[in-house]
C-alpha atoms as a PDB file:
ATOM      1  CA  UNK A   1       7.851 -21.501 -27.616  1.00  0.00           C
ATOM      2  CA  UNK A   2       9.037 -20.969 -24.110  1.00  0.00           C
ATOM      3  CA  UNK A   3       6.829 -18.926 -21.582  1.00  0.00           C
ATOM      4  CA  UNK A   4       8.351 -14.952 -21.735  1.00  0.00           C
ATOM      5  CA  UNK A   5       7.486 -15.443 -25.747  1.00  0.00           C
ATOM      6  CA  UNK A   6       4.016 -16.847 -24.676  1.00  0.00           C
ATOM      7  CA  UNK A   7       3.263 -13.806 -22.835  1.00  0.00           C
ATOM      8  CA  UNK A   8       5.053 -11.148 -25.271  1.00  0.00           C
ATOM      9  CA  UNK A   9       2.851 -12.648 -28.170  1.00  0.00           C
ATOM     10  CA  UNK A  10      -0.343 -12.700 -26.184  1.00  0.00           C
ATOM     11  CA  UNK A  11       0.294  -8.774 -25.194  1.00  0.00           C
ATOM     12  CA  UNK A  12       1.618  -7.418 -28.601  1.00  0.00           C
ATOM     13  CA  UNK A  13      -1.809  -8.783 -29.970  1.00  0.00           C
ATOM     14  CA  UNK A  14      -3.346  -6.065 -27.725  1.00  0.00           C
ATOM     15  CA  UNK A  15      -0.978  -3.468 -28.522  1.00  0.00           C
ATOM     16  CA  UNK A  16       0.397  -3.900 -25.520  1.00  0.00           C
ATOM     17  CA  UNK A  17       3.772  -5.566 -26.397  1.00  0.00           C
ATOM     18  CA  UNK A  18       6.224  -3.263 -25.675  1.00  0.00           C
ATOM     19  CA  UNK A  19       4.704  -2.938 -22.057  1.00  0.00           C
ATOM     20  CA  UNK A  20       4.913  -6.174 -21.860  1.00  0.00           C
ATOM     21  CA  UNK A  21       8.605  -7.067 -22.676  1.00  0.00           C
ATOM     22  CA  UNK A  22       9.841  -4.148 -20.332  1.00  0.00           C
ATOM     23  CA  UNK A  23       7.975  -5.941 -17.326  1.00  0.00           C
ATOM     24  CA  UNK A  24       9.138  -9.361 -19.000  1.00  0.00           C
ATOM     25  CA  UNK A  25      12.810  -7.929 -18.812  1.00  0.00           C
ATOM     26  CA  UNK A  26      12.489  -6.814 -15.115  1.00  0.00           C
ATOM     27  CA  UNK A  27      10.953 -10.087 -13.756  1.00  0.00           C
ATOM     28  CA  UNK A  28      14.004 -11.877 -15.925  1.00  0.00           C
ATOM     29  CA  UNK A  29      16.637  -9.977 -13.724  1.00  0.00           C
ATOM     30  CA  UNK A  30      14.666 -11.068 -10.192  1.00  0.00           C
ATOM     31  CA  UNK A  31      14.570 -14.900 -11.927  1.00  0.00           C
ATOM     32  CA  UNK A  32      18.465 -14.758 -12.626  1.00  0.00           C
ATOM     33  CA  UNK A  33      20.534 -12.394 -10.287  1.00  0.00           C
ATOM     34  CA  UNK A  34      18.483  -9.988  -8.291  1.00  0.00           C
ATOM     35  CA  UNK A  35      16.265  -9.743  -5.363  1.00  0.00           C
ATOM     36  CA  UNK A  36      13.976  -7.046  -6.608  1.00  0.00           C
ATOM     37  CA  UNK A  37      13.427  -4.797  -9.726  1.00  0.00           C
ATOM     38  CA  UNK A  38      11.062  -1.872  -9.944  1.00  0.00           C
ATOM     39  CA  UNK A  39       9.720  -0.007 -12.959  1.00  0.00           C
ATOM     40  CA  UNK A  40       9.256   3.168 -13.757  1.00  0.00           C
ATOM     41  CA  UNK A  41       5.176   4.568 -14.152  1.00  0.00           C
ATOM     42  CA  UNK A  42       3.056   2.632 -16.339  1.00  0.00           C
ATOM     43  CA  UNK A  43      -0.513   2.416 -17.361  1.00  0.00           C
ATOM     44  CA  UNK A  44      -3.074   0.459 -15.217  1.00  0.00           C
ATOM     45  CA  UNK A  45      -3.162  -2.084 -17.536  1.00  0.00           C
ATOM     46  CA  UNK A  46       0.724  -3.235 -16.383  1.00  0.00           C
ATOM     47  CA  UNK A  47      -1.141  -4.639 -13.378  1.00  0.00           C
ATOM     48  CA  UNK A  48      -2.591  -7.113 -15.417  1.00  0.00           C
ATOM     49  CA  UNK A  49       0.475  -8.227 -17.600  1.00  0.00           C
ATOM     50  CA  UNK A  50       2.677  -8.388 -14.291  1.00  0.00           C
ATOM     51  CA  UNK A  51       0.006 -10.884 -12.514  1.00  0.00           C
ATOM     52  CA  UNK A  52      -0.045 -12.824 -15.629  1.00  0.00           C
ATOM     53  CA  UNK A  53       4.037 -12.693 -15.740  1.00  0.00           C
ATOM     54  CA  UNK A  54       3.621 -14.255 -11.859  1.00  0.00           C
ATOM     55  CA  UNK A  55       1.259 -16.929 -12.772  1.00  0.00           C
ATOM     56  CA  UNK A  56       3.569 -18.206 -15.699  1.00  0.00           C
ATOM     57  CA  UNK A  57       6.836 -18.097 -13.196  1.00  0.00           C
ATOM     58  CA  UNK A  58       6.401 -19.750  -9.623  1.00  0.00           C
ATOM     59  CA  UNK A  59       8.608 -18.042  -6.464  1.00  0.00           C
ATOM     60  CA  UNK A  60       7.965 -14.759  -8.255  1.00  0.00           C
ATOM     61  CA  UNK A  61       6.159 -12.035  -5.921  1.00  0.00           C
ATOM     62  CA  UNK A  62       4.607  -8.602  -7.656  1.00  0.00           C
ATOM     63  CA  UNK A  63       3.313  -5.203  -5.916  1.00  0.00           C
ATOM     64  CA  UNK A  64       2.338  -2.553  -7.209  1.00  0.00           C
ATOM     65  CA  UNK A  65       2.430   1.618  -5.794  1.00  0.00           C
ATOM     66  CA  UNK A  66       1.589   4.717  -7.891  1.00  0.00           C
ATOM     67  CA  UNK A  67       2.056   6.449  -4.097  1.00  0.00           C
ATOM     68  CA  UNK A  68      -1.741   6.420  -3.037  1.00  0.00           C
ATOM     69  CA  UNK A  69      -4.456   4.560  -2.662  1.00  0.00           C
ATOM     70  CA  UNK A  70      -6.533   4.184  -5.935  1.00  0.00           C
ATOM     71  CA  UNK A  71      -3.560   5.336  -7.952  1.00  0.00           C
ATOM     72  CA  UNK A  72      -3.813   4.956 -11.670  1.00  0.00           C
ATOM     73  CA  UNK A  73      -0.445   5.233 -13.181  1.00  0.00           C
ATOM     74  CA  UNK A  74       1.531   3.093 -11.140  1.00  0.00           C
ATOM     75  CA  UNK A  75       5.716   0.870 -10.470  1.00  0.00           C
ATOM     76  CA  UNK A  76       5.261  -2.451 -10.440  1.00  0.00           C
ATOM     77  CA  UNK A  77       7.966  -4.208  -8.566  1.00  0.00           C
ATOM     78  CA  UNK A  78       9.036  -8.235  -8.717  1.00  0.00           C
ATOM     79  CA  UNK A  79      10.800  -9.947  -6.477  1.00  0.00           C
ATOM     80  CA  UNK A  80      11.195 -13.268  -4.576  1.00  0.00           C
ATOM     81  CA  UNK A  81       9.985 -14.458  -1.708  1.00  0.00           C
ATOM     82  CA  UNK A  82      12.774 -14.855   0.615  1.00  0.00           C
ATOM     83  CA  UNK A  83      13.116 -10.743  -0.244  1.00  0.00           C
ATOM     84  CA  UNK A  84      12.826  -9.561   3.159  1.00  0.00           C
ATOM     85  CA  UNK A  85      13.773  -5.812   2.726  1.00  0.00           C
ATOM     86  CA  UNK A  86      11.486  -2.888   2.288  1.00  0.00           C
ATOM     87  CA  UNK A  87      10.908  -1.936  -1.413  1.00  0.00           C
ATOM     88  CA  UNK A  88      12.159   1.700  -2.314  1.00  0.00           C
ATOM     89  CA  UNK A  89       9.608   2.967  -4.833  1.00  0.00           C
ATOM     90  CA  UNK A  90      11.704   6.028  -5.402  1.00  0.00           C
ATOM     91  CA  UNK A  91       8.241   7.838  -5.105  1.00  0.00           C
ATOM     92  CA  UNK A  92       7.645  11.425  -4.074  1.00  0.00           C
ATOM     93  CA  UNK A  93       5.518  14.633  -4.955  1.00  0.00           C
ATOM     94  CA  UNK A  94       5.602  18.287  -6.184  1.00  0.00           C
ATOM     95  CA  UNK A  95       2.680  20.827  -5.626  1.00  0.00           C
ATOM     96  CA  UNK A  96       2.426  23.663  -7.724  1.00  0.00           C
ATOM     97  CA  UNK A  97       0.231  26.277  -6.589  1.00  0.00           C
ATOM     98  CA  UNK A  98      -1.033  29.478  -8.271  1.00  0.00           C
ATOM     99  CA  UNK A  99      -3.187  32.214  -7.936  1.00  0.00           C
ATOM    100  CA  UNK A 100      -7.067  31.289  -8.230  1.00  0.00           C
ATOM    101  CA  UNK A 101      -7.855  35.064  -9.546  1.00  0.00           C
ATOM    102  CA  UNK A 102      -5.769  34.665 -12.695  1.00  0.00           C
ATOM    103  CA  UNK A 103      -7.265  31.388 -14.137  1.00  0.00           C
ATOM    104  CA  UNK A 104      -8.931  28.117 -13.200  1.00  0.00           C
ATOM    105  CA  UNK A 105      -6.321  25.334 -14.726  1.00  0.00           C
ATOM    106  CA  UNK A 106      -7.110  22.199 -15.832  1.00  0.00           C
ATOM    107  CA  UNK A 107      -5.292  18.335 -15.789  1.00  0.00           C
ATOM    108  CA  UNK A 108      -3.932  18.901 -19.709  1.00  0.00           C
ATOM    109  CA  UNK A 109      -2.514  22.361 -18.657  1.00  0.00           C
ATOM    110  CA  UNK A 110      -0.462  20.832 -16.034  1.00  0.00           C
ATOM    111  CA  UNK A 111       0.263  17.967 -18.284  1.00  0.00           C
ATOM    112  CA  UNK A 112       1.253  19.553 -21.097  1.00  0.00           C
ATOM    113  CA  UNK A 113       3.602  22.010 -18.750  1.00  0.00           C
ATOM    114  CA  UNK A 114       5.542  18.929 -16.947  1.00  0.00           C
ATOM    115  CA  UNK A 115       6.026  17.374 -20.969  1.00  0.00           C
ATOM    116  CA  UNK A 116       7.258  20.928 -21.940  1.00  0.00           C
ATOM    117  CA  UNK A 117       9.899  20.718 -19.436  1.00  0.00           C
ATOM    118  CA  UNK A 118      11.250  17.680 -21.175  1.00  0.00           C
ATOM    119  CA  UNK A 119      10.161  15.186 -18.654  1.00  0.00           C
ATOM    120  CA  UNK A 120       9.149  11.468 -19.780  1.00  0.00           C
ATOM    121  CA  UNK A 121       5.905  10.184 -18.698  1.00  0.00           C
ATOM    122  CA  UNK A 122       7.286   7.235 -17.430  1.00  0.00           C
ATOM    123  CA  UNK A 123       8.607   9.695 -14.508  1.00  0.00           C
ATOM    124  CA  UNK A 124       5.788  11.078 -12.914  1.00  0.00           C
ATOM    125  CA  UNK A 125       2.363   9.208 -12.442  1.00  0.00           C
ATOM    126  CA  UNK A 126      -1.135  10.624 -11.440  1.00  0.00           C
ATOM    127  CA  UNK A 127      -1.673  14.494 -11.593  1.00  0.00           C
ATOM    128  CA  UNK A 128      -3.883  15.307  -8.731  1.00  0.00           C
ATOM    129  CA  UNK A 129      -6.092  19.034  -9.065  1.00  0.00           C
ATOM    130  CA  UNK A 130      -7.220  20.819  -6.287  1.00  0.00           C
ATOM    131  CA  UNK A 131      -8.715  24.103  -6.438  1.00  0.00           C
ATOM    132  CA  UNK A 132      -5.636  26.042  -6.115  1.00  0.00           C
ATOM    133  CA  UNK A 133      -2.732  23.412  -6.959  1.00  0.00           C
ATOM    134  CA  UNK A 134      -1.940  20.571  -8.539  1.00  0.00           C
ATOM    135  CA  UNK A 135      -0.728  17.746  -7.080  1.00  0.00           C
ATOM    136  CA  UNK A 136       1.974  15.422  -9.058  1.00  0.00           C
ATOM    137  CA  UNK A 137       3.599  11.729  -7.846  1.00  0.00           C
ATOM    138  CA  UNK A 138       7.272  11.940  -9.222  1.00  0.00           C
ATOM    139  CA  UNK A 139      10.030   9.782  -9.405  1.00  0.00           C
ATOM    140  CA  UNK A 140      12.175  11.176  -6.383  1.00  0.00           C
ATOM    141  CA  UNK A 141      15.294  12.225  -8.163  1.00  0.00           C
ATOM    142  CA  UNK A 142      13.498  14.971 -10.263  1.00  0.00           C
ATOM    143  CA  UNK A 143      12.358  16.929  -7.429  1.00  0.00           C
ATOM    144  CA  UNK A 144      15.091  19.092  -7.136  1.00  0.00           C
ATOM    145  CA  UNK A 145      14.556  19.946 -11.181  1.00  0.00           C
ATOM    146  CA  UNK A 146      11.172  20.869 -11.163  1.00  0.00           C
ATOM    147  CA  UNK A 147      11.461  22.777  -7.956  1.00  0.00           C
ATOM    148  CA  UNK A 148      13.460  25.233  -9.678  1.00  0.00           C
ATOM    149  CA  UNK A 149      12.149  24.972 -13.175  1.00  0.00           C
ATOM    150  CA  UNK A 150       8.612  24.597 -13.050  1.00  0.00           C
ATOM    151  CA  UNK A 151       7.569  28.051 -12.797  1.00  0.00           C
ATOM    152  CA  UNK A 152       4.489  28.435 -15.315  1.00  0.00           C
ATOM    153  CA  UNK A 153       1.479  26.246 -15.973  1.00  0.00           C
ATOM    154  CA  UNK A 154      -0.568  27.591 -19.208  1.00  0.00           C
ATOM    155  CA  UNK A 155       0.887  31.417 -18.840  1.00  0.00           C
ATOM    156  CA  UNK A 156       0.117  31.025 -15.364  1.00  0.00           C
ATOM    157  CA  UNK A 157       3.243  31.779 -12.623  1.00  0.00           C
ATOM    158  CA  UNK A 158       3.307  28.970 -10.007  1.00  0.00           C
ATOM    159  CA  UNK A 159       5.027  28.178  -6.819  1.00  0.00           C
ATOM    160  CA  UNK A 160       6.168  24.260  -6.615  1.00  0.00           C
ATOM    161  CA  UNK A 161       7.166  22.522  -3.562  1.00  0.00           C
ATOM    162  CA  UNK A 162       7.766  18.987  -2.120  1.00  0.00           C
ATOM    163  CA  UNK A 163       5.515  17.382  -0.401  1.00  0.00           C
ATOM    164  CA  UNK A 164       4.870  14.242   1.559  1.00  0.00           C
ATOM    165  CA  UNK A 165       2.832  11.270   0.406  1.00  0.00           C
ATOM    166  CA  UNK A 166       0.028  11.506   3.662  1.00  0.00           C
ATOM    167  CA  UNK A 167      -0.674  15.264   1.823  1.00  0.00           C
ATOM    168  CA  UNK A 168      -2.127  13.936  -1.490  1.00  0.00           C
ATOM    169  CA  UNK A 169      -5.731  14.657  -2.136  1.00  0.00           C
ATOM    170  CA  UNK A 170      -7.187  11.833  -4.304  1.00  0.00           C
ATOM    171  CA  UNK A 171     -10.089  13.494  -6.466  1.00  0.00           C
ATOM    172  CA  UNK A 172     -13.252  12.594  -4.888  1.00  0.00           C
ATOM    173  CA  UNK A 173     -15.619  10.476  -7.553  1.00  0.00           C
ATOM    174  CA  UNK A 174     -19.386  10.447  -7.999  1.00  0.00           C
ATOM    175  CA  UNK A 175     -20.510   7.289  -8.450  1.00  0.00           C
ATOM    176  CA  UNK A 176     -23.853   6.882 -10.375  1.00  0.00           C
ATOM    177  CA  UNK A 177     -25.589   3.387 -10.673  1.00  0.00           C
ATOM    178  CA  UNK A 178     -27.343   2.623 -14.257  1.00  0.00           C
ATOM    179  CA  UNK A 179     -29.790  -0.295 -14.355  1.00  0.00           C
ATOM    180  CA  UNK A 180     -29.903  -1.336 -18.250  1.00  0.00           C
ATOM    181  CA  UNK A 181     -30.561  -3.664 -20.763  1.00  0.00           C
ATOM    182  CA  UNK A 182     -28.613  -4.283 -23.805  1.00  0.00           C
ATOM    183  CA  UNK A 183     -29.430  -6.148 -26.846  1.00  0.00           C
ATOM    184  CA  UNK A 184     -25.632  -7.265 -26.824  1.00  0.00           C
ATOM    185  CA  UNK A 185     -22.478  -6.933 -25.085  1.00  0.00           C
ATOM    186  CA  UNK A 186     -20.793  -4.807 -27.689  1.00  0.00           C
ATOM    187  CA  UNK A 187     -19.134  -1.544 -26.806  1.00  0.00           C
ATOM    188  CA  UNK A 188     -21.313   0.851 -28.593  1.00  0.00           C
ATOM    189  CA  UNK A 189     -24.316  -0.647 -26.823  1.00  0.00           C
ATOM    190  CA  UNK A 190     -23.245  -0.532 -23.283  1.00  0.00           C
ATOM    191  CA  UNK A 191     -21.572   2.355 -23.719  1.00  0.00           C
ATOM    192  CA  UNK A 192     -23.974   4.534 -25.154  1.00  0.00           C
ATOM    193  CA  UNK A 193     -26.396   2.754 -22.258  1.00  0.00           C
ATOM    194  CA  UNK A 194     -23.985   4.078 -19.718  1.00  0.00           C
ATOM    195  CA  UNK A 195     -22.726   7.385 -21.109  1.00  0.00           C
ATOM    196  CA  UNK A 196     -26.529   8.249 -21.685  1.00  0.00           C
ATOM    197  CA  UNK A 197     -25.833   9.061 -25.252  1.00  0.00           C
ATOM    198  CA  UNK A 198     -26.848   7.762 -28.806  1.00  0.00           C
ATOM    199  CA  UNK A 199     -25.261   4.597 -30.088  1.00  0.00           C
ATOM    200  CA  UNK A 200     -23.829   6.657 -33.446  1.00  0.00           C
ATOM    201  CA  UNK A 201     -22.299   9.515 -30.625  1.00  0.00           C
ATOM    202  CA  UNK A 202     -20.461   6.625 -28.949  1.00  0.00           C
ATOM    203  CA  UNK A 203     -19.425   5.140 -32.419  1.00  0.00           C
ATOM    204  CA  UNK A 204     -18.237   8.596 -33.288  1.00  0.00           C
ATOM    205  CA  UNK A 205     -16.009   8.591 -30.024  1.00  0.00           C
ATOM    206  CA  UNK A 206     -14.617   5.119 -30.896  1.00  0.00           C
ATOM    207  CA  UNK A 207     -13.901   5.966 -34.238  1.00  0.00           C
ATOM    208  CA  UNK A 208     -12.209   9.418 -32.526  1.00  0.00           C
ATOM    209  CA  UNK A 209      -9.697   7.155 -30.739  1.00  0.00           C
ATOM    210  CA  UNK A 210     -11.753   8.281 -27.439  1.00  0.00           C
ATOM    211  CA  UNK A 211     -12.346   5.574 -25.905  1.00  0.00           C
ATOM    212  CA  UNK A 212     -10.114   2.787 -24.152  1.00  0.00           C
ATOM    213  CA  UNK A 213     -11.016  -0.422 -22.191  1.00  0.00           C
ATOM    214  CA  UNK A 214      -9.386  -1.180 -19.860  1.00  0.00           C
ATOM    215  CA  UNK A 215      -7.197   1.600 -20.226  1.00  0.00           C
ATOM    216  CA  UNK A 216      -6.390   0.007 -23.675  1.00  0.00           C
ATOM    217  CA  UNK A 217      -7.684   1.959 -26.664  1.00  0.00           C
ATOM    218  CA  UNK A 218     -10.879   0.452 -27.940  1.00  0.00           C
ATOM    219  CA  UNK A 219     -10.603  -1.930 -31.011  1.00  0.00           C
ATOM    220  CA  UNK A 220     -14.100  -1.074 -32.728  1.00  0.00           C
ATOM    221  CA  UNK A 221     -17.667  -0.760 -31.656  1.00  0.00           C
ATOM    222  CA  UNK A 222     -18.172  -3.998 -32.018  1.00  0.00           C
ATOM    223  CA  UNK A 223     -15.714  -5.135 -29.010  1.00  0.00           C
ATOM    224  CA  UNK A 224     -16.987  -7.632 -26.634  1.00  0.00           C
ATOM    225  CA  UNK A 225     -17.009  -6.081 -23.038  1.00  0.00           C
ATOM    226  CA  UNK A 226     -17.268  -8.411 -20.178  1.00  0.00           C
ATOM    227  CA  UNK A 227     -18.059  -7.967 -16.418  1.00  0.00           C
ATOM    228  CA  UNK A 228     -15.285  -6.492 -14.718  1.00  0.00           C
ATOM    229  CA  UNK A 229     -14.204  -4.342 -17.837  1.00  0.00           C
ATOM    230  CA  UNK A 230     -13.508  -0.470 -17.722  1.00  0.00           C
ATOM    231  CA  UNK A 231     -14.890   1.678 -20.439  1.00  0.00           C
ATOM    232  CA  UNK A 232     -13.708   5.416 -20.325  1.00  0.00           C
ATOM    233  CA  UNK A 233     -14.559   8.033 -22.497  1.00  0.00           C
ATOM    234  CA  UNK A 234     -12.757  11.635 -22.903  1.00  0.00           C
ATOM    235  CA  UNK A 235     -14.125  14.196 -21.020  1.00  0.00           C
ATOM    236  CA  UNK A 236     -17.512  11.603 -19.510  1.00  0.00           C
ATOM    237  CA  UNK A 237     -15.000  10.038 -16.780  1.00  0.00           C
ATOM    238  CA  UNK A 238     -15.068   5.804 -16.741  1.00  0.00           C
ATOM    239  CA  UNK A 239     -17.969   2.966 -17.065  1.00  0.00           C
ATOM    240  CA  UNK A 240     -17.839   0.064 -14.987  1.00  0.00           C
ATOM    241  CA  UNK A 241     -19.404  -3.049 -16.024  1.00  0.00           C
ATOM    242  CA  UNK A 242     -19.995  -4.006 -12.369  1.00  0.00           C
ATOM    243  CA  UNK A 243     -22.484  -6.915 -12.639  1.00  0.00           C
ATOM    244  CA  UNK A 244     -24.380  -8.963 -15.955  1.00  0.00           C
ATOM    245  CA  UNK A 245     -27.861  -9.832 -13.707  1.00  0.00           C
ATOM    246  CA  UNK A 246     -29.116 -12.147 -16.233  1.00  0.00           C
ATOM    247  CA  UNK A 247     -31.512 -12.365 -19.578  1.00  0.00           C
ATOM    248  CA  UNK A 248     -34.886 -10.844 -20.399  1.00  0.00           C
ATOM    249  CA  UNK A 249     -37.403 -12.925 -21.771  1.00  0.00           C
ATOM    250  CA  UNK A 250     -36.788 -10.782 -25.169  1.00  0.00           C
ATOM    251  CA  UNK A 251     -33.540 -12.179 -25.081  1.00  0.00           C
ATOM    252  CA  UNK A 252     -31.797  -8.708 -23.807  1.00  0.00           C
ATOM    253  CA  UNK A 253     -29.055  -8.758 -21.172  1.00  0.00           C
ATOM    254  CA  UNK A 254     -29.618  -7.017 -17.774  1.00  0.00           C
ATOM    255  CA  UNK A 255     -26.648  -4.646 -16.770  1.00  0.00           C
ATOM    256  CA  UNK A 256     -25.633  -2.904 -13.358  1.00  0.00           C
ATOM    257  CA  UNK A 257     -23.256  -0.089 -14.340  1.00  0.00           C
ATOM    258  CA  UNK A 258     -21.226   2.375 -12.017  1.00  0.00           C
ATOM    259  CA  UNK A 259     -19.761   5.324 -13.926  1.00  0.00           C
ATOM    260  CA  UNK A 260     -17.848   7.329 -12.491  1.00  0.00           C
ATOM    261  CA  UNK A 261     -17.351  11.082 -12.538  1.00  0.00           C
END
């Protein structure tokens, strides 16, 4: 077994194989005939398989860009060292603004609008809401389409226009620290520990398909979470394991959490 099926066999046992093969394939053209290949928007997670894909291949480079700082959906682009050009992301972005008397719109109405023009999420990445707009990272060449054709958002008549990447507003996150102790590292416990909810509530959620980690969706309640790990939860915003501090003398594990809303 040769390294790419290494790596597409240790992804597609996460459900993540299909990901994985489309950043296998891009990394194969920078091995055999070209300087640099980009993707289109992916999942956080692709940050993870494309380090991995470096590590197996020496004189392979990887960055990443989802056209801000903190980005979540992001491009990942290979290419090899001697590259000495400046990587075109193809990245720009679209604001859509509205009247604030007529309704308060939220991140699945502007979703659900950009899918309803027929667009493929692998062509825009992070949707940005302000109190008046939205603000959307899109691949470059389908400005000019949703400049004239996005025109409603939920009912709601909106004005889009291009802007530059300096004018997105990254959502500004609370960050609340929970000191905690476990009985084990399983999902449901920490979870419901960090989420400030009953274990069967966060069982519930798993079982809803409501939970990922690590922007993967969750396997059970009884997943094994490690420090580092993100937990996220519809509608509760995400759980960071940030530090195990140790054991209890009742055998219960210390946690230092940061969730984030």
């Amino acid at each position: 077994m040769n390294e790419r099926e290494k790596i597409s066999r240790y992804f597609s046992g996460s459900g993540n194989g299909e990901l994985a093969n489309r950043l296998l394939d891009l990394a194969d053209q920078v091995r055999t005939r070209r300087p640099l290949a980009v993707s289109d928007f992916v999942s956080p997670y692709a940050g993870q398989i494309a380090t991995t894909i470096r590590a197996h291949f020496p004189g392979l480079e990887v960055e990443e860009n989802g056209g801000y700082h903190g980005a979540e959906r992001i491009k990942i682009a290979f290419f090899r060292p001697e590259f000495a050009g400046k990587i075109d992301w193809n990245l720009s972005a679209v604001e859509a603004s509205w009247d604030p008397r007529f309704r308060l719109l939220g991140h699945r109405d502007v979703l659900g609008s950009l899918m309803g023009l027929g667009l493929e999420r692998e062509v825009f990445g992070d949707v940005l809401m302000q109190p008046t707009c939205a603000q959307v990272v899109v691949d470059r060449a389908i400005v000019p389409y949703l400049l004239q054709n996005w025109q409603k958002i939920a009912m709601v008549n909106v004005t889009p226009r291009e802007i530059p990447l300096t004018d997105l507003v990254p959502k500004i996150e609370k960050v609340k620290e929970v000191r905690t102790t476990v009985a084990s590292l399983r999902l449901d416990a920490i979870g419901a520990a960090g989420y400030g909810m009953s274990r069967a509530k966060m069982v519930a959620a798993i079982s809803a398909e409501k939970v990922q980690v690590n922007w993967q969706r969750a396997k059970g309640p009884a997943q094994i979470v490690a420090q580092g790990d993100v937990i996220s939860v519809r509608g509760r915003g995400r759980l960071v394991v940030a530090e195990i501090t140790g054991t209890s003398r009742k055998g219960r594990t210390g946690l230092r959490l940061e969730r984030y809303q």
